[in-house]
N, C-alpha and C. Protein backbone atom coordinates (compact mmCIF):
# COMPACT_ATOMS: atom_id res chain seq x y z
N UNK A 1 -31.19 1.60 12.61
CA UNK A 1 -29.88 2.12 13.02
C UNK A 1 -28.78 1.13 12.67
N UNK A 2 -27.51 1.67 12.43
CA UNK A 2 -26.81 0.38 12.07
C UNK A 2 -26.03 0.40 13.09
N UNK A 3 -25.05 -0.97 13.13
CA UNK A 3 -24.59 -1.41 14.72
C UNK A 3 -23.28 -1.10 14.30
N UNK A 4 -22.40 -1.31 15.64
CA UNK A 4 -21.14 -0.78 16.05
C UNK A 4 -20.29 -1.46 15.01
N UNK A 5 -20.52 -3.00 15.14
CA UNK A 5 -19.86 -3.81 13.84
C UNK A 5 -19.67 -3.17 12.34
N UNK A 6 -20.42 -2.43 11.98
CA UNK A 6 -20.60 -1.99 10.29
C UNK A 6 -19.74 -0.80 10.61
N UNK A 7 -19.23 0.28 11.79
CA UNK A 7 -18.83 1.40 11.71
C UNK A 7 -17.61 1.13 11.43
N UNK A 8 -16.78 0.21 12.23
CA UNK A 8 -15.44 -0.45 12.54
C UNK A 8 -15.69 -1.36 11.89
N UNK A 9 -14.36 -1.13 10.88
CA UNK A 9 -14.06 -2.40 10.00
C UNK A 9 -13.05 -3.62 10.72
N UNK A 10 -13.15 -4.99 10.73
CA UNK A 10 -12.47 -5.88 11.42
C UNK A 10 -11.27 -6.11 11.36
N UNK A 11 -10.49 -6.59 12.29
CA UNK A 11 -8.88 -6.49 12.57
C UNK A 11 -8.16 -6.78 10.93
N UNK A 12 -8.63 -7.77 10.40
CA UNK A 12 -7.79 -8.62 9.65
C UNK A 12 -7.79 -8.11 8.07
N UNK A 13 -9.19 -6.81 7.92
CA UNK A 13 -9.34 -5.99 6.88
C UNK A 13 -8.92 -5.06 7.05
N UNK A 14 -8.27 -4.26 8.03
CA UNK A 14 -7.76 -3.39 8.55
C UNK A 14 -5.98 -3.67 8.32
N UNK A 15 -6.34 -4.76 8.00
CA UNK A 15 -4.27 -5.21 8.25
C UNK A 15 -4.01 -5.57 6.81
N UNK A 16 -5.29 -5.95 5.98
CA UNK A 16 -4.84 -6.29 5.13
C UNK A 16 -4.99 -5.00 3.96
N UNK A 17 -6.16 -4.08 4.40
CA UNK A 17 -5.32 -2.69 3.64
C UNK A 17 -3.92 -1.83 3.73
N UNK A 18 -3.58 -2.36 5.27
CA UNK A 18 -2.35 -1.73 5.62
C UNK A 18 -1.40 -2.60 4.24
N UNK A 19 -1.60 -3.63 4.29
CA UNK A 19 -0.23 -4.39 3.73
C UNK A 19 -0.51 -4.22 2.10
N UNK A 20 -1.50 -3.99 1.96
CA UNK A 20 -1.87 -3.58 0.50
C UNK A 20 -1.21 -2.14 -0.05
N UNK A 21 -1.53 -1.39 1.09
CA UNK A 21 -1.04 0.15 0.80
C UNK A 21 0.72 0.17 0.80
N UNK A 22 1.16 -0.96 1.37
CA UNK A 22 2.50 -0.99 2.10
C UNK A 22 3.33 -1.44 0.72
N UNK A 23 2.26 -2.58 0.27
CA UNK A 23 3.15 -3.11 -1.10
C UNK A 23 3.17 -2.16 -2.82
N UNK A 24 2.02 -1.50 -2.40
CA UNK A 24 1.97 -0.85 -3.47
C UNK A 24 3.31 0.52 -3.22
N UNK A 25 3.22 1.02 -2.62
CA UNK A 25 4.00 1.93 -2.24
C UNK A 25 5.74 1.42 -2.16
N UNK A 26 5.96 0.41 -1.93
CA UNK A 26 7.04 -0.23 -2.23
C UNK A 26 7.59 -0.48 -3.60
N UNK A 27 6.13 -1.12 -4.50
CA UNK A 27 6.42 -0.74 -5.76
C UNK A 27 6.91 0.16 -6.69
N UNK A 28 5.75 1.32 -5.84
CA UNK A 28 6.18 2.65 -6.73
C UNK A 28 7.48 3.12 -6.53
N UNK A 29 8.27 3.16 -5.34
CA UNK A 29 9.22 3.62 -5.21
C UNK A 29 10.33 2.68 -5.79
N UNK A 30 10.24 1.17 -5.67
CA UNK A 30 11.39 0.44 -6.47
C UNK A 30 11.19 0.91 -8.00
N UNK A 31 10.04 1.21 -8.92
CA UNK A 31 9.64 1.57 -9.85
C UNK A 31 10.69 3.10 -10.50
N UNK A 32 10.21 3.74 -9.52
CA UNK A 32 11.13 5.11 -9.55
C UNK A 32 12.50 5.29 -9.37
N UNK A 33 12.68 4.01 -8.62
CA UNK A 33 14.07 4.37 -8.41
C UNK A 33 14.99 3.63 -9.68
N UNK A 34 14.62 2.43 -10.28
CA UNK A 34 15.45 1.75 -11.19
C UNK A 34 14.93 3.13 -12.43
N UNK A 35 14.04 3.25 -12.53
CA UNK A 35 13.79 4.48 -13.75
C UNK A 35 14.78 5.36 -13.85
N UNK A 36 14.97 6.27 -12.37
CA UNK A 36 16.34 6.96 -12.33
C UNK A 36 17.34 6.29 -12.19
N UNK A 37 17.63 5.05 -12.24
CA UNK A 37 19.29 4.37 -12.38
C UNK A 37 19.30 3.96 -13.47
N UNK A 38 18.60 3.20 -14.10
CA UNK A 38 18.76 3.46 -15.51
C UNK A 38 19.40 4.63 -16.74
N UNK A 39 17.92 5.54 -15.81
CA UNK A 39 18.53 7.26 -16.60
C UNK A 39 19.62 7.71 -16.16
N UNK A 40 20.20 7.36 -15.39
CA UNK A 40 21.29 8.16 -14.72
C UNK A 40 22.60 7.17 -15.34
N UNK A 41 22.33 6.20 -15.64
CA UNK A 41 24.01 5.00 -15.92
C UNK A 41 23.84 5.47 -17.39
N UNK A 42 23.05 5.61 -18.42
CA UNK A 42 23.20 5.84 -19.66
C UNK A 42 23.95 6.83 -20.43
């Protein structure tokens, strides 16, 4: 059987996908947005 530990992943991998998902998503949107200011000043 596997234990409670393996079901639940630990605080600090848990925070550090948050901040992973947080930066990527920050990217994409600074990404998108200079794309359309670019396209849009030309």
């Amino acid at each position: 059987m596997t234990s409670s530990s393996e079901s639940t992943s630990p605080l600090w991998k848990r925070l550090l996908w948050m901040v992973a998902i947080w930066g990527m998503s920050v990217t994409v949107l600074g990404a998108v947005a200079w794309v359309i200011r670019t396209w849009l000043t030309e």
